[in-house]
Protein backbone atom coordinates (compact mmCIF):
# COMPACT_ATOMS: atom_id res chain seq x y z
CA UNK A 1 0.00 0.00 0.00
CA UNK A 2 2.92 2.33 0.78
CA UNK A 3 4.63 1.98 -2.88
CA UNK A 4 0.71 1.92 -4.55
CA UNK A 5 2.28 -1.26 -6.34
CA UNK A 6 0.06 -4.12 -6.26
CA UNK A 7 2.42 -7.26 -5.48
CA UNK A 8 1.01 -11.05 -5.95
CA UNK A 9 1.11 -13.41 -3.08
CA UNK A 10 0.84 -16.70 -2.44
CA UNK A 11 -1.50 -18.19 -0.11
CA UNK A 12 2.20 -19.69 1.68
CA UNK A 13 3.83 -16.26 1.45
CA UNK A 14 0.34 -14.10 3.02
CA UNK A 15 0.59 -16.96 6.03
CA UNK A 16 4.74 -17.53 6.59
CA UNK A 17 5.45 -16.28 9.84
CA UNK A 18 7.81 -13.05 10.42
CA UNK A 19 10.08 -13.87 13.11
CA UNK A 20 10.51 -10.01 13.69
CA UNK A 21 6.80 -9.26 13.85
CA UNK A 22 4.61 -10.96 16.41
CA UNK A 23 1.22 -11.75 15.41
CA UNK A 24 -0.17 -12.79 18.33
CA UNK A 25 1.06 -13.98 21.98
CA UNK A 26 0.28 -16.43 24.49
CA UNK A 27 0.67 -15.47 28.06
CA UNK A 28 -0.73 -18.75 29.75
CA UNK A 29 -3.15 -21.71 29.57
CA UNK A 30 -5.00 -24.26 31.35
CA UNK A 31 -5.80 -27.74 30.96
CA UNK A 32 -9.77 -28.15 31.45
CA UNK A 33 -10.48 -32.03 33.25
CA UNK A 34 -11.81 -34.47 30.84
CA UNK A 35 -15.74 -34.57 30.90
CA UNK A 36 -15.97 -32.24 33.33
CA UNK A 37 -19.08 -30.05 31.99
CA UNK A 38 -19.09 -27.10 34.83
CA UNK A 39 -15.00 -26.63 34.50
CA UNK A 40 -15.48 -26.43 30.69
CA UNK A 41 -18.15 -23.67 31.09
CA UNK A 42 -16.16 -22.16 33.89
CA UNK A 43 -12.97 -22.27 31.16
CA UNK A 44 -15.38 -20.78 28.06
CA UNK A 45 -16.05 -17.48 30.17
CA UNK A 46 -13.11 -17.03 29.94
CA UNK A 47 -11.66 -17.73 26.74
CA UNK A 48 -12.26 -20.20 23.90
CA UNK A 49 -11.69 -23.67 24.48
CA UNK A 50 -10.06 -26.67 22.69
CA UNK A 51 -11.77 -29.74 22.68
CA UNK A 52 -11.62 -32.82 20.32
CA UNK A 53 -14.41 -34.19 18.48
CA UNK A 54 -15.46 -37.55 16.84
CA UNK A 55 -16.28 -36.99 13.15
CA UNK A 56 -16.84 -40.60 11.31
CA UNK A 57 -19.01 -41.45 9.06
CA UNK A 58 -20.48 -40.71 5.54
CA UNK A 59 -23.74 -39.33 6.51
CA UNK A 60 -22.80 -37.75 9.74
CA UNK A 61 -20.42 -35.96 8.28
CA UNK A 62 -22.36 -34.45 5.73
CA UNK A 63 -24.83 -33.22 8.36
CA UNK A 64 -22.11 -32.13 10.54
CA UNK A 65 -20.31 -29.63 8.01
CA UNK A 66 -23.66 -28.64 6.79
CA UNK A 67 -25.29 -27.73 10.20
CA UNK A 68 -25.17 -24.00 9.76
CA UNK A 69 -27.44 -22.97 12.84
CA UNK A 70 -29.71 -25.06 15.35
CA UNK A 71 -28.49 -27.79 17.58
CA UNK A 72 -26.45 -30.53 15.92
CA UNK A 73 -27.96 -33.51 17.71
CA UNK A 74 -25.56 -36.50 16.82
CA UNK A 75 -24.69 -39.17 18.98
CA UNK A 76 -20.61 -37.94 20.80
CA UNK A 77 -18.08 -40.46 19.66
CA UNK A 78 -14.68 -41.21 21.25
CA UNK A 79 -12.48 -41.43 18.59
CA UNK A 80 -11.42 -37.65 18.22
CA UNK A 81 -10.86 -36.94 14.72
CA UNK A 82 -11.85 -33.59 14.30
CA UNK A 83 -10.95 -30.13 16.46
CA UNK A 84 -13.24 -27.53 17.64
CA UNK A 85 -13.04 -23.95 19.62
CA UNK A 86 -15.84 -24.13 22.38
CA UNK A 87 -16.81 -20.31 22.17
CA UNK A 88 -20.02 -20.75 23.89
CA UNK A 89 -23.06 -22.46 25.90
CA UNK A 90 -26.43 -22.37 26.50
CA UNK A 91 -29.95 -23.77 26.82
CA UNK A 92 -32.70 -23.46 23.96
CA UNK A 93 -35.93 -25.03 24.84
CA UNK A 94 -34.48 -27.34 27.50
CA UNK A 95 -31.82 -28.59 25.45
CA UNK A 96 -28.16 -27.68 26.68
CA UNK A 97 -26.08 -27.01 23.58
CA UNK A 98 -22.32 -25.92 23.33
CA UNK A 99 -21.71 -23.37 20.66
CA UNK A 100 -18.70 -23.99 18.32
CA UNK A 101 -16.36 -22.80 15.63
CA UNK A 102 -15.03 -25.01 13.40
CA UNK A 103 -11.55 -25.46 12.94
């Protein structure tokens, strides 16, 4: 933007790191325990989270990547295949839901 000269990147060269420039910083973590629902929401009101999922299957993936809003009500594997960012919780007519971004 500086020289007005419109340079062509790669999608490699727009994502390389800059060791001279930091992009972002971590100044800690926690580990949440395993199955432990009230730590996990405890953990989320804080930050995001990031959990493994279990993704297998023809059909349930298809409904899993096309889920776009509601509650994704597939049975919880636990062969974790797949990662998630728990950015959220809830209830919606009696149903308690996580809310998730995919990876």
């Amino acid at each position: 933007m500086e020289t007005g000269i419109l340079t062509t990147l790669s999608e490699q060269e727009l994502i390389d790191c800059d060791e001279g420039e930091k992009a972002a910083t971590i100044d800690g973590f926690c580990r949440v325990r395993v199955n432990d629902e009230l730590a996990i929401k405890r953990a989320v009101a804080r930050q995001p989270v990031a959990v493994g999922i279990e993704v297998s299957g023809l059909d349930l993936k298809l409904t899993f990547f096309i889920v776009q809003m509601g509650i994704f009500r597939g049975k919880a594997g636990t062969r974790l295949n797949h990662q998630e960012a728990i950015i959220g919780y809830g209830i919606e007519k009696g149903v308690d839901y996580w809310l998730l971004k995919n990876s």
